[in-house]
C-alpha atoms as a PDB file:
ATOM      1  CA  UNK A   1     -10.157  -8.409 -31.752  1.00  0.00           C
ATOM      2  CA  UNK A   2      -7.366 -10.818 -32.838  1.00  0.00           C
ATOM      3  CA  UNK A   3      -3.785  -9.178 -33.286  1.00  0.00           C
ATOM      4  CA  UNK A   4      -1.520 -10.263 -36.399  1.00  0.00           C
ATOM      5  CA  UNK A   5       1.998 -10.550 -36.991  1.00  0.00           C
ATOM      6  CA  UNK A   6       2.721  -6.891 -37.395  1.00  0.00           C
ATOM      7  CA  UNK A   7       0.300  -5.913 -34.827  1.00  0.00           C
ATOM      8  CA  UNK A   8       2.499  -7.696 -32.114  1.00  0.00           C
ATOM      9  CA  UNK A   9       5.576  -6.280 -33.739  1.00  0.00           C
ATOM     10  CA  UNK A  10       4.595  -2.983 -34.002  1.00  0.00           C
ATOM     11  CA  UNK A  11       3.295  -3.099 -29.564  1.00  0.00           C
ATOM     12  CA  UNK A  12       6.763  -4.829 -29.387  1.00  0.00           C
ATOM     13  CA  UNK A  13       8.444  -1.536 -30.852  1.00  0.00           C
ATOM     14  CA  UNK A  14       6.587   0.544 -28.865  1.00  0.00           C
ATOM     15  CA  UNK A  15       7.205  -0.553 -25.963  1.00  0.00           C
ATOM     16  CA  UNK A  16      10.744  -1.007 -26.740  1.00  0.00           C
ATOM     17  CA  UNK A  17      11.049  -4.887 -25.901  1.00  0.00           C
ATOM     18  CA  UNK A  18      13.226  -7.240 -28.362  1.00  0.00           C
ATOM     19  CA  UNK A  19      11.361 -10.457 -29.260  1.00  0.00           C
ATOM     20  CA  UNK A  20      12.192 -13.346 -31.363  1.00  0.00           C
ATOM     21  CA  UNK A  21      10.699 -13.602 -34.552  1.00  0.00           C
ATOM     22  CA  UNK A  22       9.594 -17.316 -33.978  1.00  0.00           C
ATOM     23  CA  UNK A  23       7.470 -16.259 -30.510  1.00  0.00           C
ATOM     24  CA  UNK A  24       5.439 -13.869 -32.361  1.00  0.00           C
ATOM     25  CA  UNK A  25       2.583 -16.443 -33.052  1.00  0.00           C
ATOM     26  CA  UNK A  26       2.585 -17.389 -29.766  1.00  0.00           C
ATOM     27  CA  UNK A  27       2.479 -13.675 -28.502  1.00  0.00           C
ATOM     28  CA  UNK A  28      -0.544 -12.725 -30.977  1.00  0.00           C
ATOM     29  CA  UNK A  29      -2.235 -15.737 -29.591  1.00  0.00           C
ATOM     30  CA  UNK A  30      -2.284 -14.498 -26.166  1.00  0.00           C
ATOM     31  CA  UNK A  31      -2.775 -10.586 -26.578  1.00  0.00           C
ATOM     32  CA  UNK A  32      -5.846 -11.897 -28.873  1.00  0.00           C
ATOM     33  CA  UNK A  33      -7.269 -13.695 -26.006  1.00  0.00           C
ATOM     34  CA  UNK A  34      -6.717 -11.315 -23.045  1.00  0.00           C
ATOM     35  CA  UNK A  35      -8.442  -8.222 -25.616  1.00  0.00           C
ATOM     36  CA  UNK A  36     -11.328 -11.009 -26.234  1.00  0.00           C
ATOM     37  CA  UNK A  37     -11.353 -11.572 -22.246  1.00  0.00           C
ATOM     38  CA  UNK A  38     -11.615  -7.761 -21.931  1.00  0.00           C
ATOM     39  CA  UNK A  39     -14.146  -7.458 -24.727  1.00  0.00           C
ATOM     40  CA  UNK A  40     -16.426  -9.603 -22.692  1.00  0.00           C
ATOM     41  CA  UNK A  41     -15.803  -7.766 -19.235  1.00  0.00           C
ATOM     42  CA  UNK A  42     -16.865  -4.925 -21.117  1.00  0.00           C
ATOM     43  CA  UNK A  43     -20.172  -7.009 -22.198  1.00  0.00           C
ATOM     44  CA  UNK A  44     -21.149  -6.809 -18.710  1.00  0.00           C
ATOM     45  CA  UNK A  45     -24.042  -4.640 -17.992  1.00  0.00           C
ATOM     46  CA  UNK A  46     -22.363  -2.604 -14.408  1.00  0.00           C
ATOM     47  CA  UNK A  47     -25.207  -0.487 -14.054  1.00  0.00           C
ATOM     48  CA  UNK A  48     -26.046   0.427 -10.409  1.00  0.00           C
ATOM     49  CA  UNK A  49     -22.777  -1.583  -8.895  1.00  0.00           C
ATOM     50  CA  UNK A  50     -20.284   0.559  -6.863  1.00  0.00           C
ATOM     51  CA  UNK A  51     -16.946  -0.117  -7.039  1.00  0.00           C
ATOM     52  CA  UNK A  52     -15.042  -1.743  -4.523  1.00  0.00           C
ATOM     53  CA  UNK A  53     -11.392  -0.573  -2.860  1.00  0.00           C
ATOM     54  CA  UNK A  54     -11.508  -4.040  -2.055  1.00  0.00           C
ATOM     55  CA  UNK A  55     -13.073  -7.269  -2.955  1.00  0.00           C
ATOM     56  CA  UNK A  56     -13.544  -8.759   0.439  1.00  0.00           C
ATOM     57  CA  UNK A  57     -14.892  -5.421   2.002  1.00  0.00           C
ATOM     58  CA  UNK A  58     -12.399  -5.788   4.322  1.00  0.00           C
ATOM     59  CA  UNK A  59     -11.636  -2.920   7.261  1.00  0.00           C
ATOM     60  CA  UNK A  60      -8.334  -1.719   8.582  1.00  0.00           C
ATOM     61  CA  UNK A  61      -7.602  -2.719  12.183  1.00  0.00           C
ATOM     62  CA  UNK A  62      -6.461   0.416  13.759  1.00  0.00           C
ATOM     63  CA  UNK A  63      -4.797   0.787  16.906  1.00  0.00           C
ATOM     64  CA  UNK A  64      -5.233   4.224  19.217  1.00  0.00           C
ATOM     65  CA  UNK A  65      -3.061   7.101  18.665  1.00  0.00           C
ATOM     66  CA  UNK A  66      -1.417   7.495  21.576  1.00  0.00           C
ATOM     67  CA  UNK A  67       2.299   8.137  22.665  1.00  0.00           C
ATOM     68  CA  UNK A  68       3.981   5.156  23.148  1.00  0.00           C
ATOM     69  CA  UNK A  69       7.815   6.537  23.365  1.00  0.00           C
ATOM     70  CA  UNK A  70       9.278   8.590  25.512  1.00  0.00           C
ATOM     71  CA  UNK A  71      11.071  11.904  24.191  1.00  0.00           C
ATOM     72  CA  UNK A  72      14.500  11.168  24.061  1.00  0.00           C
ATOM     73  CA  UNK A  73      16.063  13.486  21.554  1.00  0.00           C
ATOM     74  CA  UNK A  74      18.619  15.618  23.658  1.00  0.00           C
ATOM     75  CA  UNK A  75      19.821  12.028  24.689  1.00  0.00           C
ATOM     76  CA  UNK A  76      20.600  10.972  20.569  1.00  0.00           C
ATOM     77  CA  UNK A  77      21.605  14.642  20.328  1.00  0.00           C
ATOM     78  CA  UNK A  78      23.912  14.305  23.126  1.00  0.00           C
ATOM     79  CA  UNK A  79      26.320  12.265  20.995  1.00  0.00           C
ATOM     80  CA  UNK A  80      26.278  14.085  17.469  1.00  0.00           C
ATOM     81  CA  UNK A  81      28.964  16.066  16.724  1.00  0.00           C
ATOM     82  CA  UNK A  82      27.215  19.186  15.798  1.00  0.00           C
ATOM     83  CA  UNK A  83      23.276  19.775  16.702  1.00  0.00           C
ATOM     84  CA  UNK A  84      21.247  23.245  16.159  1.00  0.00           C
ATOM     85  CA  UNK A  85      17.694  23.864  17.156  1.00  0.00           C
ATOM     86  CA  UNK A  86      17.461  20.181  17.669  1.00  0.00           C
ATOM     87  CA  UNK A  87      18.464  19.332  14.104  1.00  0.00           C
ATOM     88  CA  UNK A  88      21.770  17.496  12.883  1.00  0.00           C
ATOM     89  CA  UNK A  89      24.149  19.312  11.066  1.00  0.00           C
ATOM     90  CA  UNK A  90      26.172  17.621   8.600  1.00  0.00           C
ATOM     91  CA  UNK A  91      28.876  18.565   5.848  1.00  0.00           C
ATOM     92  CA  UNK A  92      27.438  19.968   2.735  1.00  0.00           C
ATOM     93  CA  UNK A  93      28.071  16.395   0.176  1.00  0.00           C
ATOM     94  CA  UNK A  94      26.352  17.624  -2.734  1.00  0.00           C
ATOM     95  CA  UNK A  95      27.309  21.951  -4.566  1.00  0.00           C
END
């Protein structure tokens, strides 16, 4: 599918971007070869291939869920100026 002149100026418009009148060759140029390049992914026969979350079939290390920290909240809380039910209390910033 190649783009013209007024193809390129009318995806410019909608996407609200400002280009100069003299890159507009160069623009169709490219959008006409990355719709070719798509045109032939779509060529592909895909038939029986699952899709991938990631190319390299890679897992996530994972480390064990355990407690690593003690509990020290009354501690933090000891220096806040005003604490209830183990929550902060600040000054209302925003009616």
């Amino acid at each position: 599918m190649a783009l013209d002149a007024a193809d390129v100026e009318k995806i410019a418009h909608l996407a609200r971007l400002g280009i100069n009148p003299e890159d507009v060759p160069e623009y169709s140029r490219n959008l006409s070869d990355i719709l070719a390049f798509v045109e032939q992914l779509n060529a592909v026969d895909t038939t029986g291939v699952e899709p991938l979350a990631h190319p390299l079939e890679a897992t996530q290390r994972l480390r064990a869920d355990v407690v690593s920290e003690s509990d020290e909240r009354e501690n933090f809380q000891s220096v806040a100026q005003v604490t209830e039910d183990g929550l902060y209390l600040v000054p209302q910033v925003i009616e």
